[in-house]
Protein backbone atom coordinates (compact mmCIF):
# COMPACT_ATOMS: atom_id res chain seq x y z
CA UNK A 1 45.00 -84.42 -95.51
CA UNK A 2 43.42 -83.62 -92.33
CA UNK A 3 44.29 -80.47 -90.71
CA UNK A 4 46.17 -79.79 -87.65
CA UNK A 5 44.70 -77.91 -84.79
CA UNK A 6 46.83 -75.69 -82.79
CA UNK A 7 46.39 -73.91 -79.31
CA UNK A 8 47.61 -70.79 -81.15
CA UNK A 9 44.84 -70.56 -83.15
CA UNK A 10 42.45 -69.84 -80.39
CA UNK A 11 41.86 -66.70 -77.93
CA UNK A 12 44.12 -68.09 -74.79
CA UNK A 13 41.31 -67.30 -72.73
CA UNK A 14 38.97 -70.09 -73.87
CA UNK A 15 41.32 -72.96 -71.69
CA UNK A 16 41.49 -69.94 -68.99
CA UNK A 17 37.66 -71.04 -68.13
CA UNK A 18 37.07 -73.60 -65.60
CA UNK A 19 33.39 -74.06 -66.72
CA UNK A 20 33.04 -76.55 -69.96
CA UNK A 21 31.76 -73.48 -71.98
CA UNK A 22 31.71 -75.42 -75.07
CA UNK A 23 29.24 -77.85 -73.79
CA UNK A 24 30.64 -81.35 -75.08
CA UNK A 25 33.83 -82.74 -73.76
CA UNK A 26 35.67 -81.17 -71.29
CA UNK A 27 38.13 -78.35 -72.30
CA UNK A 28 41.15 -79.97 -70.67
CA UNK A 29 40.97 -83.12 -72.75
CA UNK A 30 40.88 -80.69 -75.94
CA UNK A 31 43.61 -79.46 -74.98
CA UNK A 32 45.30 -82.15 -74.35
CA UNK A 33 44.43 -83.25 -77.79
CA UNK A 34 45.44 -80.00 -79.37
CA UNK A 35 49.16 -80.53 -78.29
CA UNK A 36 49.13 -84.10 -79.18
CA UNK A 37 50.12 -85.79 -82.04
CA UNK A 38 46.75 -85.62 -83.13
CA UNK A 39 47.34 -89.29 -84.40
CA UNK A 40 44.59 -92.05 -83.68
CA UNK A 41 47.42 -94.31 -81.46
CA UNK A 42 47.83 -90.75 -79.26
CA UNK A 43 43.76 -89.74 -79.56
CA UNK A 44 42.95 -93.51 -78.68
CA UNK A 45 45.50 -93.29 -75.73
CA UNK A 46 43.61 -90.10 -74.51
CA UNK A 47 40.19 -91.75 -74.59
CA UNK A 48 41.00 -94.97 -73.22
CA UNK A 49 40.27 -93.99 -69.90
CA UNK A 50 36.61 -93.07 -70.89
CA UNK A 51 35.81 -96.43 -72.64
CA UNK A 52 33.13 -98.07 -70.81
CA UNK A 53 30.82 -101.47 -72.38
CA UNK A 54 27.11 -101.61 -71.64
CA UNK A 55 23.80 -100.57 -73.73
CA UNK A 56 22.65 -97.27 -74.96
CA UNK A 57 18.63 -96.48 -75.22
CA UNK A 58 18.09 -93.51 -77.01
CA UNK A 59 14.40 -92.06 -77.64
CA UNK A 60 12.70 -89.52 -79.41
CA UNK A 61 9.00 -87.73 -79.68
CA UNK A 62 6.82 -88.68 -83.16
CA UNK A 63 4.90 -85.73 -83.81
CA UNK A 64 5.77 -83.05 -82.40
CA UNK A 65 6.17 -80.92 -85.38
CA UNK A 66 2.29 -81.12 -85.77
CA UNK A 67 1.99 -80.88 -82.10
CA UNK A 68 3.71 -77.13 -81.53
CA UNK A 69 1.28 -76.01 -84.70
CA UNK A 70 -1.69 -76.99 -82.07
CA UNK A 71 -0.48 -76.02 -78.48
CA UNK A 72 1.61 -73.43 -76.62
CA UNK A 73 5.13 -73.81 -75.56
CA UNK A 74 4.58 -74.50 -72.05
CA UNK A 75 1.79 -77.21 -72.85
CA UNK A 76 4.50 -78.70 -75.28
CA UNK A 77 6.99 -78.19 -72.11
CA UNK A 78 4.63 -80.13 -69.82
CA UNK A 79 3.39 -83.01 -72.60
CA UNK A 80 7.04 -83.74 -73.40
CA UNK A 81 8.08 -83.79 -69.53
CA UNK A 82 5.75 -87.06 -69.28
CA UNK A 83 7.19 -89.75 -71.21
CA UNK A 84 10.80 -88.19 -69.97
CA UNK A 85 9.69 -89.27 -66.46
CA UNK A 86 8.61 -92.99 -67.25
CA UNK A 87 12.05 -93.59 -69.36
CA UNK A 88 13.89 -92.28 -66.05
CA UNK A 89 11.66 -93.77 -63.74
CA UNK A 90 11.93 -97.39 -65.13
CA UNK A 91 15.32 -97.13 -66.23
CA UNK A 92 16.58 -96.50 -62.80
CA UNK A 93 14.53 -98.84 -61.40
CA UNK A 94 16.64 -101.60 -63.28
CA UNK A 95 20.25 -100.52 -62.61
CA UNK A 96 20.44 -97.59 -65.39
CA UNK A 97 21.58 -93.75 -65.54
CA UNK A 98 20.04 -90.70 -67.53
CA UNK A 99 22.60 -89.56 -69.91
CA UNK A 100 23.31 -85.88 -70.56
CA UNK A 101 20.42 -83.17 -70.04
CA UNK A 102 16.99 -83.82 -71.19
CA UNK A 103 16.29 -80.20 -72.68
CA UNK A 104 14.72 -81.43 -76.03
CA UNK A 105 12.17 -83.76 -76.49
CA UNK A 106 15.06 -86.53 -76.62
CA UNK A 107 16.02 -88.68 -73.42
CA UNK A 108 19.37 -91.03 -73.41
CA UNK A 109 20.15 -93.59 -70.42
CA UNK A 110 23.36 -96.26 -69.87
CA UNK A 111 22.77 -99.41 -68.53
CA UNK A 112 25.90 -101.45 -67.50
CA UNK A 113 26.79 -104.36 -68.93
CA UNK A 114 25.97 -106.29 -65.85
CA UNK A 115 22.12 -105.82 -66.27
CA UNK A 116 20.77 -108.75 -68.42
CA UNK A 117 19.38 -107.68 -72.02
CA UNK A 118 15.93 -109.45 -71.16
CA UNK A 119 15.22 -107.13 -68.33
CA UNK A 120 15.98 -104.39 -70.00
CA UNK A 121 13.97 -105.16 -72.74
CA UNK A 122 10.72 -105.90 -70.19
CA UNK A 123 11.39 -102.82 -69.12
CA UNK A 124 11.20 -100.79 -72.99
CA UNK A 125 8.05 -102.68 -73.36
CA UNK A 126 6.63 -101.26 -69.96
CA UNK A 127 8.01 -97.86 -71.03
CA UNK A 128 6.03 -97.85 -74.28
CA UNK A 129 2.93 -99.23 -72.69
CA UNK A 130 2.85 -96.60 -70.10
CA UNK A 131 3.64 -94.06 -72.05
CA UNK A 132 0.59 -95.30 -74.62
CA UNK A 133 -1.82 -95.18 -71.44
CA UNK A 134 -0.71 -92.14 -69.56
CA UNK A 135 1.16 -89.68 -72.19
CA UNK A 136 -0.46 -87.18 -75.57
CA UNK A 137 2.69 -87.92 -77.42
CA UNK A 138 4.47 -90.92 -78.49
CA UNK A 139 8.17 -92.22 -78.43
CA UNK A 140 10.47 -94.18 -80.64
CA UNK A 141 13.21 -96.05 -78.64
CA UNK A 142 16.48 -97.38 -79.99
CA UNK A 143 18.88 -99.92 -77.95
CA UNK A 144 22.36 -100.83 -78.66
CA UNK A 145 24.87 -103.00 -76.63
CA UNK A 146 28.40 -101.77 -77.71
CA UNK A 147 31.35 -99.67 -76.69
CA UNK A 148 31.13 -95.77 -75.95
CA UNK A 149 33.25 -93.22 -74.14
CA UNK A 150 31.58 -91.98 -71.15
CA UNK A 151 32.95 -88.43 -71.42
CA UNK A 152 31.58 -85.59 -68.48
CA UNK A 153 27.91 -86.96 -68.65
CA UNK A 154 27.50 -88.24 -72.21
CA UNK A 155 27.99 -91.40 -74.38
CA UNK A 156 30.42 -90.69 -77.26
CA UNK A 157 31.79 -92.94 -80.17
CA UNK A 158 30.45 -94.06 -83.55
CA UNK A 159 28.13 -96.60 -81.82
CA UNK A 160 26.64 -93.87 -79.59
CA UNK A 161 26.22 -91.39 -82.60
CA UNK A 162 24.67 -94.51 -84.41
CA UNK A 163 21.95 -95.59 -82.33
CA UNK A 164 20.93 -91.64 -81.33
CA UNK A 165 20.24 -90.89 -85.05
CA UNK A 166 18.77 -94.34 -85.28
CA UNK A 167 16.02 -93.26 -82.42
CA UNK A 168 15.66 -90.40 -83.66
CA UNK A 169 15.54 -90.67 -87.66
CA UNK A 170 14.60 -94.55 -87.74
CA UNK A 171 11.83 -95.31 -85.55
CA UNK A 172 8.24 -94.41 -85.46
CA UNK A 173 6.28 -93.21 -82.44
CA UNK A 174 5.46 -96.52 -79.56
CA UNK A 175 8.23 -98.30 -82.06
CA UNK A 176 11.32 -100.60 -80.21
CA UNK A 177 14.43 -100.77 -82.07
CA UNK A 178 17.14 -103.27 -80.91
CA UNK A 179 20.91 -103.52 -82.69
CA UNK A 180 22.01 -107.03 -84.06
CA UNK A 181 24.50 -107.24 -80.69
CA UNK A 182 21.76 -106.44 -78.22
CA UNK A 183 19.47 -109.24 -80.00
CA UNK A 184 22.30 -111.35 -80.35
CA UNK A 185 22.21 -111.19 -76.27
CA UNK A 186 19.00 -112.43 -75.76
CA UNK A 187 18.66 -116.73 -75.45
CA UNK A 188 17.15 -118.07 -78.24
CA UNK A 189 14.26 -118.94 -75.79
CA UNK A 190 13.32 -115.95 -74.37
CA UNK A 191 9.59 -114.79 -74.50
CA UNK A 192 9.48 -111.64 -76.62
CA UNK A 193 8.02 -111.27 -80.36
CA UNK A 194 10.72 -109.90 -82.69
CA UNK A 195 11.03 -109.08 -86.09
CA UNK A 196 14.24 -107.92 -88.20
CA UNK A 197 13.35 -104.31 -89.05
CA UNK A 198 14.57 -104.67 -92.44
CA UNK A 199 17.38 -105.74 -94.80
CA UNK A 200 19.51 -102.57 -94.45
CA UNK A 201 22.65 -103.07 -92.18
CA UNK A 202 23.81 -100.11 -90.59
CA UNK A 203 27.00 -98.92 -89.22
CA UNK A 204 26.13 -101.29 -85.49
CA UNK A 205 24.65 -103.90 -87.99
CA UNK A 206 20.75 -104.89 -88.69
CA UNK A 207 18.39 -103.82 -86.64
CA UNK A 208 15.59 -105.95 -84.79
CA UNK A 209 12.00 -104.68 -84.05
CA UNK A 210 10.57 -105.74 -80.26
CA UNK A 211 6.51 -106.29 -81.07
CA UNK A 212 5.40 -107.93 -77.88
CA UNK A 213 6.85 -109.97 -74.64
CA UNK A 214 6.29 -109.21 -70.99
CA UNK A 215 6.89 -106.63 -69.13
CA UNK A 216 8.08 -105.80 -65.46
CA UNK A 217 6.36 -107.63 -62.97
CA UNK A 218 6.36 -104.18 -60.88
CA UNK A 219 6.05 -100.85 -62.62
CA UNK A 220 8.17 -98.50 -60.68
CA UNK A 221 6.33 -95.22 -59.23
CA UNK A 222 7.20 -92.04 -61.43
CA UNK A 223 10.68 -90.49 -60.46
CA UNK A 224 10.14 -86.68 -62.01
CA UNK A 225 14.04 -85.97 -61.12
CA UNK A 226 15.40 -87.05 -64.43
CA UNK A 227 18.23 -85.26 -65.81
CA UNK A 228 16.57 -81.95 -65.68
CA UNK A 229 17.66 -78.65 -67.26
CA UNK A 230 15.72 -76.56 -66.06
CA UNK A 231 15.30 -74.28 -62.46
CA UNK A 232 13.65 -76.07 -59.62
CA UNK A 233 10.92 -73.50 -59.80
CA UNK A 234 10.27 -73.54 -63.17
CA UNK A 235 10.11 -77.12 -62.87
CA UNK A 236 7.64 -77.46 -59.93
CA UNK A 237 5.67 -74.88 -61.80
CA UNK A 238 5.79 -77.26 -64.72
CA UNK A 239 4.48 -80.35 -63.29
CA UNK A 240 1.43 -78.54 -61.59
CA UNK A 241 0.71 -77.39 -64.69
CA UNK A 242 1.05 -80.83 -66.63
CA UNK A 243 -1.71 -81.86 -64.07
CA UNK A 244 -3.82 -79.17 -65.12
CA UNK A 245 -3.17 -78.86 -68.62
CA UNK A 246 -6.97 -77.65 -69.00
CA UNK A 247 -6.87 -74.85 -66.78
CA UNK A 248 -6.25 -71.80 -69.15
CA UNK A 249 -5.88 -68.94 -66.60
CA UNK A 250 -2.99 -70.85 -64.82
CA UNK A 251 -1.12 -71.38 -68.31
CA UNK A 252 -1.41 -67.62 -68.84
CA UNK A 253 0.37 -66.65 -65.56
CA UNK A 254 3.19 -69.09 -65.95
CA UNK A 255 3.66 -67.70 -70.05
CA UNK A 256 3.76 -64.01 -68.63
CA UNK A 257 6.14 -65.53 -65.73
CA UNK A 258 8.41 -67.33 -67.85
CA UNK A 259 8.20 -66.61 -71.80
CA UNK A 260 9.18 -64.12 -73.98
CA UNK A 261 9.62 -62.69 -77.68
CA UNK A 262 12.82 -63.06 -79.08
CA UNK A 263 14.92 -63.69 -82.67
CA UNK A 264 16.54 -67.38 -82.73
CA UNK A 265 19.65 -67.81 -84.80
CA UNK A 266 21.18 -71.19 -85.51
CA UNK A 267 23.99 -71.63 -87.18
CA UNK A 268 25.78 -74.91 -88.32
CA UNK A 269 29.29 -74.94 -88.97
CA UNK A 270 29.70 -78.04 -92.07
CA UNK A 271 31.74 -80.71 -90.19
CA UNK A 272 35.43 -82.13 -91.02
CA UNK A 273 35.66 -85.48 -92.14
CA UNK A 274 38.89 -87.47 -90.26
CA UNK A 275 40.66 -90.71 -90.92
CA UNK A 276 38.45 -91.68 -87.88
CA UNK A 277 35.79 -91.33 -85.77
CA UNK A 278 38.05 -90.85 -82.71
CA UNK A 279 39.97 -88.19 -84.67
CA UNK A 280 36.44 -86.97 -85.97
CA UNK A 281 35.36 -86.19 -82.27
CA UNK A 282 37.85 -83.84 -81.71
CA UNK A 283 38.56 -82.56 -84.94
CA UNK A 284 34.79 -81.10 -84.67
CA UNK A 285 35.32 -80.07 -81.50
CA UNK A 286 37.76 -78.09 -81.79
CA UNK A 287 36.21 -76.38 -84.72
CA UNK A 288 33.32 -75.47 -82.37
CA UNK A 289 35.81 -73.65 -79.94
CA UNK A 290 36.31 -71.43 -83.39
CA UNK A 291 32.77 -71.75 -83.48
CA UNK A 292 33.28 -70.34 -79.76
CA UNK A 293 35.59 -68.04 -80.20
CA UNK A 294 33.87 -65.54 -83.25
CA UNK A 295 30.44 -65.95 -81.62
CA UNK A 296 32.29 -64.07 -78.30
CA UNK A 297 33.95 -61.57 -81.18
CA UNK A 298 30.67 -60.54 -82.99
CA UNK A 299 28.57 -60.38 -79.70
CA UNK A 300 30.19 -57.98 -78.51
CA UNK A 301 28.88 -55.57 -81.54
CA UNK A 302 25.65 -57.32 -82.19
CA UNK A 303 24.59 -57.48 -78.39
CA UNK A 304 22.79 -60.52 -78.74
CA UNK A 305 22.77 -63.28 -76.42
CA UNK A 306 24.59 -66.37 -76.73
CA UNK A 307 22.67 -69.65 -75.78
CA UNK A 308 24.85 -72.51 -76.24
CA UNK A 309 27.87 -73.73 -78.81
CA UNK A 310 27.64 -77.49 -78.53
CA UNK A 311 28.63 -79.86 -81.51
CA UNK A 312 28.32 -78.68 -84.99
CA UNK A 313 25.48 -75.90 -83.56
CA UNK A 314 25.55 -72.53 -82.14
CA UNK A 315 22.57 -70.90 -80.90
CA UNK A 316 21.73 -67.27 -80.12
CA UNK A 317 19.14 -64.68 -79.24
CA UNK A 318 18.39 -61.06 -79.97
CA UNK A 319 15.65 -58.35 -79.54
CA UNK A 320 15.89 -57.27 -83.08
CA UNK A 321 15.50 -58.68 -86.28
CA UNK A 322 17.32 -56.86 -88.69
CA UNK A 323 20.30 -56.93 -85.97
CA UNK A 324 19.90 -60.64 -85.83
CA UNK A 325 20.29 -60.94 -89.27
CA UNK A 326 23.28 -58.63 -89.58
CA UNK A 327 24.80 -60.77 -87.10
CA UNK A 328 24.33 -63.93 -88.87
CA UNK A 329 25.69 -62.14 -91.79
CA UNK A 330 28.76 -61.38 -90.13
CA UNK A 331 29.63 -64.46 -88.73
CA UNK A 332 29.09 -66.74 -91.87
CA UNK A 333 31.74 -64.37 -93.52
CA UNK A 334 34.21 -64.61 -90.50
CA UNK A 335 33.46 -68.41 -90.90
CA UNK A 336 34.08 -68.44 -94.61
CA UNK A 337 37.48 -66.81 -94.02
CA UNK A 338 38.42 -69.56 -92.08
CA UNK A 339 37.32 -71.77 -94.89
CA UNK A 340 34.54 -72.82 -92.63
CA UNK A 341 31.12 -73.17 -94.44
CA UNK A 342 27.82 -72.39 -92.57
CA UNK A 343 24.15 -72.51 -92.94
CA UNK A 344 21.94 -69.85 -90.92
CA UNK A 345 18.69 -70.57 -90.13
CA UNK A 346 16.26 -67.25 -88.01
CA UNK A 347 13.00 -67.44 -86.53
CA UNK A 348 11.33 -65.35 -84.37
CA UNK A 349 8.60 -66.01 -81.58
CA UNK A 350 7.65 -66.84 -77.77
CA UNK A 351 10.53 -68.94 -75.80
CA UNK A 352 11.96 -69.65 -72.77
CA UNK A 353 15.35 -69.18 -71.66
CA UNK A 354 16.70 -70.49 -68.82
CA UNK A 355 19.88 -71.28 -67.01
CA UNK A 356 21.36 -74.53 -66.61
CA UNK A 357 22.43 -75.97 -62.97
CA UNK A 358 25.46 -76.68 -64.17
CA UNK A 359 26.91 -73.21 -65.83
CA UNK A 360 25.32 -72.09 -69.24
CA UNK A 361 22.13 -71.67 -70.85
CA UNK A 362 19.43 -73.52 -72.94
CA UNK A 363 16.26 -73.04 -74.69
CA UNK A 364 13.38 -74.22 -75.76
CA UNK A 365 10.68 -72.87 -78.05
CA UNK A 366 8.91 -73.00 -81.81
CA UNK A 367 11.38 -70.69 -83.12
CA UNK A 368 14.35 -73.18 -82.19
CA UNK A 369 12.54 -75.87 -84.09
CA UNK A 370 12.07 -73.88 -87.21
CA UNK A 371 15.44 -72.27 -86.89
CA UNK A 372 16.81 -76.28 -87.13
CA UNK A 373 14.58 -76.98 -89.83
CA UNK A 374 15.01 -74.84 -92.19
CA UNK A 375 18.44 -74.92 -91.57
CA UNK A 376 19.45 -78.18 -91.12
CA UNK A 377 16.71 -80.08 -92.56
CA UNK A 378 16.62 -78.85 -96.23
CA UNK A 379 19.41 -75.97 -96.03
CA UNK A 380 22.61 -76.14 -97.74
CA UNK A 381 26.08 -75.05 -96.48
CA UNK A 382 26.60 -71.20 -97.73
CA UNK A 383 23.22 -70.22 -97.56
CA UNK A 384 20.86 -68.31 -94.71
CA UNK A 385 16.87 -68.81 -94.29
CA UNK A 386 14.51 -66.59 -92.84
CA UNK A 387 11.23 -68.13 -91.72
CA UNK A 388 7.96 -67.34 -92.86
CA UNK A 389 7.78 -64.96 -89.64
CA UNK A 390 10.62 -63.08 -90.09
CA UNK A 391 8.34 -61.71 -93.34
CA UNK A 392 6.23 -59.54 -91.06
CA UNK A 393 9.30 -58.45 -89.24
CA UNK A 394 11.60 -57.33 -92.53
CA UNK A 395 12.23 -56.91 -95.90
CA UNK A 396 12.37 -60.04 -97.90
CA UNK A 397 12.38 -58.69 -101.04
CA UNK A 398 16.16 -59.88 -101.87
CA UNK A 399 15.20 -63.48 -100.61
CA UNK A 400 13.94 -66.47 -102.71
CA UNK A 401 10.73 -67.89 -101.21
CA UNK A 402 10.60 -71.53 -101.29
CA UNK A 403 7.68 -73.96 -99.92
CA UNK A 404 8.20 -77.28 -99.15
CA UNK A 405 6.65 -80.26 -96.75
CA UNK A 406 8.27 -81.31 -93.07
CA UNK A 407 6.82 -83.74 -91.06
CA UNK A 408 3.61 -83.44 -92.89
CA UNK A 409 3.83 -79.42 -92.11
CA UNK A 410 4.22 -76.95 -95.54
CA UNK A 411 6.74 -74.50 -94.50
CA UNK A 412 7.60 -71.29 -96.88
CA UNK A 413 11.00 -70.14 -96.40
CA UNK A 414 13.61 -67.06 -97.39
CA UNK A 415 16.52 -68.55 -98.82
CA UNK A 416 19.76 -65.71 -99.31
């Protein structure tokens, strides 16, 4: 039986913000939930006013793992900036919004269900050639026409979730991925060469591959004012620099100006399953205001710096290592108490931290990356990883070392 979230159970003062500190949906609707029935009649009666129909194009970078092994952060900034600005730029120009805030290497956009499918598919074909011609690194794109919840600047709901893991685990760099009810859209005459991807039917049904077709007539001039996180001078200092990517004494005054050395922890909270996926969004969200509410606890000893709590992920920085790793020690036992389980993954190394224009903070850095990897990619709940770094920083001698392949990377790890 699924739990039952409370108010009670949380410090008062997290509704007491007016900011959305947890990052996702807004705290009022939470709360609303939390003194609901918590049913899915009462949770779909909440969300109803969110529901909106229309398409979903997620995308997401092919090898960048290799790529941060090769080039400094702010190159990686500036090479991952490009193909962000030909998504926005030619997904405005046809009627469509950026979704969210394009910190990662990942870009989302909503197009209403007004604009016709073959446009928008002209216009992922123009998007991948122009990224091909003009970019270092390559994206895969995934499209979906369904339902979502349009919740404070993001695209919720099993069909969102579906086609974001599908761009992101499913396709392959300069790759087009369309859902069975997008292809379903198009006339059976229309001018583009597709192929089913495969025989496996997901959870928004099979999935089509877009080879060839035409693109715009017009490509639309490069808008650079996509959903960015970042400060206005950072960013102007950003683009100059993605014009001059060669010009080393310009990239050291912008790392001294902008970068520095801290300890990454990440730490993922295992999720709840729910008798659905509408019950399932705010079941896990309001286990990340717990996530929320020990983080503020434990800071306040560790004096480390919290970054975000979005989702199933909380992310923080420190100055010191072996304070770091006392405070991830700390808060997977608070978790565990709670009969929350956890998996830690610390990294240490050059990033930059900035300040969102909307309230909050985000990152972006190597040490992020690794932190996620090790973590989330081969982790398992209960345990905590040290990188390969954090060697030359501590004692490791109570760790098991284990070596294994990412992205066509080795990676050794600390596993406690």
């Amino acid at each position: 039986m699924t739990r039952k979230f409370t108010t009670d159970q949380y410090n008062p003062a997290l509704f007491d913000i007016t900011q959305d500190i947890i990052g996702s949906l807004p705290l009022k609707l939470i709360q609303k939930w939390l003194v609901s029935e918590q049913t899915q009649q009462a949770t779909l009666e909440l969300l109803k006013p969110y529901k909106v129909k229309g398409y979903a194009i997620s995308s997401d970078s092919a090898g960048l793992t290799k790529l941060t092994k090769q080039k400094g952060l702010l190159e990686i900034l500036a090479i991952i900036n490009q193909p962000k600005e030909i998504v926005y730029s030619v997904g405005t120009a046809i009627g469509g919004e950026g979704v969210g805030i394009w910190a990662a290497d990942n870009t989302q956009m909503f197009y209403s269900a007004s604009v016709n499918p073959e446009t928008i598919v002209s216009a992922l074909l123009t998007i991948q050639r122009q990224i091909s011609k003009t970019c270092q690194i390559k994206i895969g794109l995934g499209a979906h026409y369904g339902e979502f919840y349009y919740i404070n600047g993001g695209l919720y709901g099993l069909e969102a979730d579906a086609i974001e893991e599908i761009a992101e685990n499913d396709t392959e760099g300069g790759e087009i991925a369309i859902s069975q009810s997008f292809y379903e859209l198009l006339p059976e005459n229309h001018n583009f060469t597709i192929t089913q991807k495969s025989e496996e039917v997901t959870e928004i049904g099979k999935l089509f591959r877009v080879l060839d077709g035409p693109g715009l007539d017009v490509i639309p001039p490069l808008n650079p004012q996509y959903p960015i996180p970042y400060s206005q001078e950072f960013y102007a200092d950003l683009l100059a620099f993605g014009n001059r990517l060669a010009d080393t004494e310009f990239g050291k005054q912008l790392a001294e100006k902008y970068l520095q050395n801290k300890v990454v922890v990440l730490i993922e909270r295992e999720p709840e399953e729910a008798q659905s996926h509408e019950i399932g969004m705010f079941t896990n969200l309001a286990l990340t205001a717990e996530l929320k509410d020990t983080s503020s606890q434990l800071l306040q000893k560790y004096h480390g710096v919290e970054v975000k709590v979005v989702g199933s992920i909380g992310i923080y920085v420190f100055d010191k290592a072996d304070t770091a790793l006392n405070f991830a020690q700390a808060f997977r036992q608070e978790l565990a108490a709670q009969n929350i389980a956890s998996r830690i993954g610390i990294d240490t190394g050059s990033i930059l931290l900035f300040d969102l224009a909307a309230g909050g903070k985000d990152i972006a850095g190597n040490p992020v990356n690794v932190a996620s990897k090790i973590a989330q990619d081969k982790g398992q709940f209960g345990k905590l990883y040290l990188s390969s770094t954090m060697k030359t920083l501590m004692d490791v001698s109570q760790f098991t070392q284990i070596t294994y392949t990412v992205s066509g990377v080795e990676i050794s790890i600390y596993e406690a």
